[in-house]
N, C-alpha and C. Protein backbone atom coordinates (compact mmCIF):
# COMPACT_ATOMS: atom_id res chain seq x y z
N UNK A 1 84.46 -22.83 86.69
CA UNK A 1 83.17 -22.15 86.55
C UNK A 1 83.38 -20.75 86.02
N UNK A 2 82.96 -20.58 85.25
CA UNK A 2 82.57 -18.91 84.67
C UNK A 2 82.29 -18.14 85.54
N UNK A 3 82.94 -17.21 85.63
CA UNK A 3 82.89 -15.99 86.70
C UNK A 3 81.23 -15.00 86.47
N UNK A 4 80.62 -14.65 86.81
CA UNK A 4 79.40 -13.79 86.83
C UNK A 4 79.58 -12.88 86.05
N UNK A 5 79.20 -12.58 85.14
CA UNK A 5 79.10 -11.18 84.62
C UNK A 5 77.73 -10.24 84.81
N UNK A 6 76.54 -10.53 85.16
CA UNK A 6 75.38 -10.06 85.54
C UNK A 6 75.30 -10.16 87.37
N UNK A 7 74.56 -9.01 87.45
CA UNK A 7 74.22 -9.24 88.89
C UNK A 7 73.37 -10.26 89.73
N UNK A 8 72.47 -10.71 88.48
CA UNK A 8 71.70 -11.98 88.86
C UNK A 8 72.27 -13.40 89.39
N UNK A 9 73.53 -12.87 88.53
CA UNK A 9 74.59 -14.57 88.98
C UNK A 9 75.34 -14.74 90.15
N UNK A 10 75.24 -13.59 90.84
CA UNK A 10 75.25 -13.27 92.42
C UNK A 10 75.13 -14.27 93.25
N UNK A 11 76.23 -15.08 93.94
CA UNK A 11 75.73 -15.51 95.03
C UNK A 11 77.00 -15.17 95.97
N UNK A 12 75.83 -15.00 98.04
CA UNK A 12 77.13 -14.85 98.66
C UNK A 12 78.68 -15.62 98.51
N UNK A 13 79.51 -15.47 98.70
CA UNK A 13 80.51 -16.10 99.03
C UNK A 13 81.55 -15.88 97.83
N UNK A 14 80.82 -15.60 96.27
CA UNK A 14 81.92 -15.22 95.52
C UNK A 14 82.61 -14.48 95.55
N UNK A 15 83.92 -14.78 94.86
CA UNK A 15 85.38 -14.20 95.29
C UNK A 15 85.66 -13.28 93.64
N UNK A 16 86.51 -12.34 93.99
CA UNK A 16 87.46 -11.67 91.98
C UNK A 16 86.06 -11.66 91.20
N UNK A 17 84.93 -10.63 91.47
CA UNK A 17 84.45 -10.43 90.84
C UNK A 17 84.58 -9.39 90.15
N UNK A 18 84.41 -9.59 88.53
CA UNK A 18 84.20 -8.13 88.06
C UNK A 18 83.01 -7.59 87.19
N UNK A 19 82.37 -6.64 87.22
CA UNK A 19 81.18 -6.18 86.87
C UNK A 19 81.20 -4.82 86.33
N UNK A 20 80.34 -4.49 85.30
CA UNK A 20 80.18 -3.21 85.02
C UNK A 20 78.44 -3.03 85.24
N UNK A 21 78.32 -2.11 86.35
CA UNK A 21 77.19 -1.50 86.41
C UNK A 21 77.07 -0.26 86.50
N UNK A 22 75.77 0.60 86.81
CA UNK A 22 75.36 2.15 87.08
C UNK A 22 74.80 2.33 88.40
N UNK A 23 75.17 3.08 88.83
CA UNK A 23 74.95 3.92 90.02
C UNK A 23 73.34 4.38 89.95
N UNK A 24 72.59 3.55 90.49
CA UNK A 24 70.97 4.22 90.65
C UNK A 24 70.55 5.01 91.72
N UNK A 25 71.55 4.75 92.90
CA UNK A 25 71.07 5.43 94.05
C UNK A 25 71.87 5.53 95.27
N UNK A 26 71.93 6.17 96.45
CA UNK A 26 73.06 6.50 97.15
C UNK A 26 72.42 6.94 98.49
N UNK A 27 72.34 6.21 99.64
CA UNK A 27 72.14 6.83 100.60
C UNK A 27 72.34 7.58 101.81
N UNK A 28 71.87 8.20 102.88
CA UNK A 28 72.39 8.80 103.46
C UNK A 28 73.91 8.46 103.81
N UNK A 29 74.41 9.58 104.64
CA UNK A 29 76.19 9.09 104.43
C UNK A 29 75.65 8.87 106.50
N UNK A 30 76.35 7.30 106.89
CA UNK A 30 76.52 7.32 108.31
C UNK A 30 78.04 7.60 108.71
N UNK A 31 77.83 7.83 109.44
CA UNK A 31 79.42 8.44 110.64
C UNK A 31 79.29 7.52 111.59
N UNK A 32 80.59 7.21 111.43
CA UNK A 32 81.35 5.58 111.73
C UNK A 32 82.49 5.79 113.16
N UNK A 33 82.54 5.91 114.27
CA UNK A 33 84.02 5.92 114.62
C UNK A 33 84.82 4.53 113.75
N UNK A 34 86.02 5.20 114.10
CA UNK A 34 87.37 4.20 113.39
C UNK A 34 87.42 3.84 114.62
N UNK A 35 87.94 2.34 114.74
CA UNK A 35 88.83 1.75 116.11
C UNK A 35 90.25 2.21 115.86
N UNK A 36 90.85 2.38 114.69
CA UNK A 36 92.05 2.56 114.45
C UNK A 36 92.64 3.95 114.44
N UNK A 37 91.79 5.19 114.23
CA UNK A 37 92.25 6.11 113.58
C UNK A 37 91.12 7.15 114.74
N UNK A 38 91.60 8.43 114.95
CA UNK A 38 91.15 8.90 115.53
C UNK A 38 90.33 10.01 114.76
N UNK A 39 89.74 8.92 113.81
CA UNK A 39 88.72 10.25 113.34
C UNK A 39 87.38 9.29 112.78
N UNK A 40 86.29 9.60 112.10
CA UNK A 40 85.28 9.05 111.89
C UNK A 40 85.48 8.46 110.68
N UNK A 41 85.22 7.04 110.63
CA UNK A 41 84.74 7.02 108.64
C UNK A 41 83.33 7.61 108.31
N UNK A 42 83.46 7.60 106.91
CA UNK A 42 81.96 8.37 106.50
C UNK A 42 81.32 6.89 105.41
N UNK A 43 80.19 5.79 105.68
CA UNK A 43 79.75 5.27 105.02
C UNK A 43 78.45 5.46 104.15
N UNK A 44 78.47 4.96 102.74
CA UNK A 44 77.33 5.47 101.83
C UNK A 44 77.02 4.27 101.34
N UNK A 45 75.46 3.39 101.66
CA UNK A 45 75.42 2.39 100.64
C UNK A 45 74.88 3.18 99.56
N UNK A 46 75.38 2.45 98.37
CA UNK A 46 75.09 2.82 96.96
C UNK A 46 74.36 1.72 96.44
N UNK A 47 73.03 2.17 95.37
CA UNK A 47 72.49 1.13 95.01
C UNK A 47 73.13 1.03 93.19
N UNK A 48 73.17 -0.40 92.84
CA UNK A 48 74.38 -0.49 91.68
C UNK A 48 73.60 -1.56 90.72
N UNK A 49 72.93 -0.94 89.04
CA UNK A 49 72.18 -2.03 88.61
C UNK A 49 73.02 -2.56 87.19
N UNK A 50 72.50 -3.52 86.72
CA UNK A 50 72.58 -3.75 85.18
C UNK A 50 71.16 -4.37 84.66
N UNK A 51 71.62 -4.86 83.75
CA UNK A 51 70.17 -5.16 82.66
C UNK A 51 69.80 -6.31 83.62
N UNK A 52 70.15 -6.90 84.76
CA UNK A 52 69.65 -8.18 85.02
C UNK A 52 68.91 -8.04 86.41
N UNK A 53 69.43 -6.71 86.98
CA UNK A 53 69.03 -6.75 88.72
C UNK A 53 70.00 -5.85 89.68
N UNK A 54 69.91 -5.38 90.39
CA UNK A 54 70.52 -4.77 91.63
C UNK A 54 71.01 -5.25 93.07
N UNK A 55 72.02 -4.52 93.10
CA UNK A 55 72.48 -4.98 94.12
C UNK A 55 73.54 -3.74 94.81
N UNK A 56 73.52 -3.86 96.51
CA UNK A 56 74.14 -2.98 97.42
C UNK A 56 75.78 -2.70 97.38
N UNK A 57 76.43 -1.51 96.92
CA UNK A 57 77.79 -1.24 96.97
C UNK A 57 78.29 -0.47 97.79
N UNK A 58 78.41 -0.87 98.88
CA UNK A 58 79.10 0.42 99.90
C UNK A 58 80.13 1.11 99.58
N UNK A 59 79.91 2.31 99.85
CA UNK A 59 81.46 3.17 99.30
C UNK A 59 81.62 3.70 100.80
N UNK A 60 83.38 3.92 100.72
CA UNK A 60 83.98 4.54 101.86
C UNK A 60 84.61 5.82 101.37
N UNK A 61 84.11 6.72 102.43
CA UNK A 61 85.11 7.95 102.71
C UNK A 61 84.99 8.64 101.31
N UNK A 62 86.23 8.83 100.37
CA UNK A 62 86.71 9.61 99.59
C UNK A 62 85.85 9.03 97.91
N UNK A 63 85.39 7.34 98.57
CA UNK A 63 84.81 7.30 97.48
C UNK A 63 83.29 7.59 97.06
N UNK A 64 82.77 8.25 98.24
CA UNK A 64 81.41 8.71 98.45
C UNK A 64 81.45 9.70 97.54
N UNK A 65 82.25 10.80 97.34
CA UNK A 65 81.91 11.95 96.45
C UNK A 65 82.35 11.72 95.39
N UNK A 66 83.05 10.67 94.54
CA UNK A 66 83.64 9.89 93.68
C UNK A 66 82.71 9.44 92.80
N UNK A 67 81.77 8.98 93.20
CA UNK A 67 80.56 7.94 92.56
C UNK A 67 79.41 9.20 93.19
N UNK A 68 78.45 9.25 91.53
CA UNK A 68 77.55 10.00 91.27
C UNK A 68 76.25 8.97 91.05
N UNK A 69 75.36 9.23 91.62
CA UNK A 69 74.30 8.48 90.39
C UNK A 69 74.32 9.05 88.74
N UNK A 70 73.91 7.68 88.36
CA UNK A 70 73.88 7.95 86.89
C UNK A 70 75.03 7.36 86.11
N UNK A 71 76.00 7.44 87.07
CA UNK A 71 77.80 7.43 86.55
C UNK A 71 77.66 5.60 86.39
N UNK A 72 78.17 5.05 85.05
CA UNK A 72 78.49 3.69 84.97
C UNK A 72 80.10 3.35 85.83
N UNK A 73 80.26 2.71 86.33
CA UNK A 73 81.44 2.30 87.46
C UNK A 73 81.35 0.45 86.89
N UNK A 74 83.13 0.30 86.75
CA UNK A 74 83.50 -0.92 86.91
C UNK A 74 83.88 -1.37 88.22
N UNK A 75 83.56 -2.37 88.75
CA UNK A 75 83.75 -2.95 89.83
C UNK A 75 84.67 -3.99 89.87
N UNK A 76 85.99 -3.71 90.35
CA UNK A 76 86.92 -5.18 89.66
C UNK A 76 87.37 -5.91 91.09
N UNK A 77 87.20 -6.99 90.76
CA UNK A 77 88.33 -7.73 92.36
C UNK A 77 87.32 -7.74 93.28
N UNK A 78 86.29 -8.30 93.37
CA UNK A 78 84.75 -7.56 94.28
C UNK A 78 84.74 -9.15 95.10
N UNK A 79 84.29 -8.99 96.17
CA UNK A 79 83.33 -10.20 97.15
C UNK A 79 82.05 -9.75 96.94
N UNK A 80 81.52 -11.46 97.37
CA UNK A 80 79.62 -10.75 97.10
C UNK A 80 79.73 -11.60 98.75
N UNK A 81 78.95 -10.44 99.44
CA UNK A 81 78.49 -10.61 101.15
C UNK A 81 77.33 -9.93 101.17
N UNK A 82 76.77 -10.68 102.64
CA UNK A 82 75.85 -10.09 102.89
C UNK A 82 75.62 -9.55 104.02
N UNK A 83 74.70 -8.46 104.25
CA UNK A 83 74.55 -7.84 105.97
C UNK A 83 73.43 -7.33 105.89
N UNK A 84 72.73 -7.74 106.97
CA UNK A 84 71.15 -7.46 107.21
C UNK A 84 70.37 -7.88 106.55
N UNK A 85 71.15 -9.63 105.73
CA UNK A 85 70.31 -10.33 104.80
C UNK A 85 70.25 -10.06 103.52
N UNK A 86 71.21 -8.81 102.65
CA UNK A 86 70.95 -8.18 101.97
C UNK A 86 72.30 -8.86 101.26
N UNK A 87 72.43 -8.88 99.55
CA UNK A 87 73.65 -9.02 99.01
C UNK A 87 74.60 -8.02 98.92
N UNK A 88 75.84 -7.73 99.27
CA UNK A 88 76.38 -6.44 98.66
C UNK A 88 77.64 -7.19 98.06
N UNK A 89 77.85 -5.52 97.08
CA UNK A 89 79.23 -6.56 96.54
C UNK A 89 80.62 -5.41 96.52
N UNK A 90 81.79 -6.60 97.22
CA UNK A 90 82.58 -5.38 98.42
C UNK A 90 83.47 -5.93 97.62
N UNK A 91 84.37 -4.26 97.37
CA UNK A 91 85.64 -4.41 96.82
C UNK A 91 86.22 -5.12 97.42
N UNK A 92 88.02 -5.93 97.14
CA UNK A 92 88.73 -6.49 97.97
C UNK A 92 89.63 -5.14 98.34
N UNK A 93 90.32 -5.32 99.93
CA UNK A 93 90.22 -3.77 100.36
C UNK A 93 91.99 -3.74 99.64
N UNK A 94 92.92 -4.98 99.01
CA UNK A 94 93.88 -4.54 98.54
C UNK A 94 93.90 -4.43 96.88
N UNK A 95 93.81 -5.93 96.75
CA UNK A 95 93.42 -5.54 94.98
C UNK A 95 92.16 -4.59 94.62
N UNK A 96 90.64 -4.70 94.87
CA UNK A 96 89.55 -4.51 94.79
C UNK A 96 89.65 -2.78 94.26
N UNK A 97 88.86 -2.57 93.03
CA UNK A 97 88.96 -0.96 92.12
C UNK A 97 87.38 -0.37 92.40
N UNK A 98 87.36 1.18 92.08
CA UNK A 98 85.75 1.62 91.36
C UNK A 98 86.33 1.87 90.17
N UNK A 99 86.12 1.40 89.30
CA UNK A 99 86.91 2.37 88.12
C UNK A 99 85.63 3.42 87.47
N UNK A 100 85.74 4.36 87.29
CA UNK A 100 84.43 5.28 86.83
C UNK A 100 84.87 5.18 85.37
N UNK A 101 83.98 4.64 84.45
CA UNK A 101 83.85 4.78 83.08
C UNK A 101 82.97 5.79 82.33
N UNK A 102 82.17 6.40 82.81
CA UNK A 102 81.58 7.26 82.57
C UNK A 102 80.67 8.64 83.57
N UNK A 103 80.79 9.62 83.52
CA UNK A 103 80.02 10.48 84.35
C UNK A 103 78.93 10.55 84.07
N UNK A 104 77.47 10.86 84.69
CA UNK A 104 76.70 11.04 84.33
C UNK A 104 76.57 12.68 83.65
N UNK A 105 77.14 13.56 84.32
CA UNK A 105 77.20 14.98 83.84
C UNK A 105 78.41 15.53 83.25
N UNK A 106 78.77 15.44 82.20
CA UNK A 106 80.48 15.94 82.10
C UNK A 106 80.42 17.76 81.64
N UNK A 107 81.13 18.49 82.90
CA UNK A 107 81.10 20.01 82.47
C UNK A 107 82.45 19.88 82.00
C-alpha cells in the first residue's frame, strides 16, 4: 500500500509516516511531571495542516520553541494515534524527525 502523503489519508494505527506540513497553531504549553526524571516535561499540542486537512502534533520540551507557526516542518518516521478521540501524528521517539524546512520569519 502507498504510504499517505496528505493528511486526509490519515488513519489511526499507521506506522513510518512522512509528511510535509505548516504549523497553523500551538497551544498552551502544559507542565508534565516526569516519572523518570526529576524535573517537569513541558507539552505543546501543535496544530499541523496541508492542502487536504489538519491534524494534532505534539511537541516536547526543546521542540516547543523549535517550531513557530507559519514555519513548514517535515515530519518523518511519524505514528498516527489518537487521544481524546482526536488524530495526532507522533514522531517515533527513536527514528521519528521535525525537520524545519522553512521559517516563517527569517532575521
Amino acid at each position: 500500500s502507498k504510504p499517505p502523503s496528505s493528511i486526509k489519508d490519515l488513519r489511526k494505527g499507521m506506522k513510518n509516516v512522512d509528511l510535509r506540513v505548516t504549523v497553523t497553531g500551538k497551544s498552551e504549553i502544559i507542565e508534565r511531571d516526569s516519572p523518570h526524571e526529576h524535573s517537569s516535561l513541558r507539552l505543546c499540542i501543535a496544530s499541523v495542516a496541508d492542502s487536504s486537512g489538519s491534524i494534532r502534533l505534539p511537541l516536547w520540551n526543546d521542540q516547543i520553541n523549535a517550531v513557530s507557526i507559519g514555519d513548514q516542518i517535515d515530519i518523518k518516521n511519524a505514528s498516527v494515534k489518537t487521544f481524546q478521540g482526536l488524530l495526532q501524528i507522533v514522531p517515533n521517539r527513536r527514528e521519528g524527525e521535525l525537520i524545519i524546512i522553512s521559517k516563517r520569519n527569517s532575521y
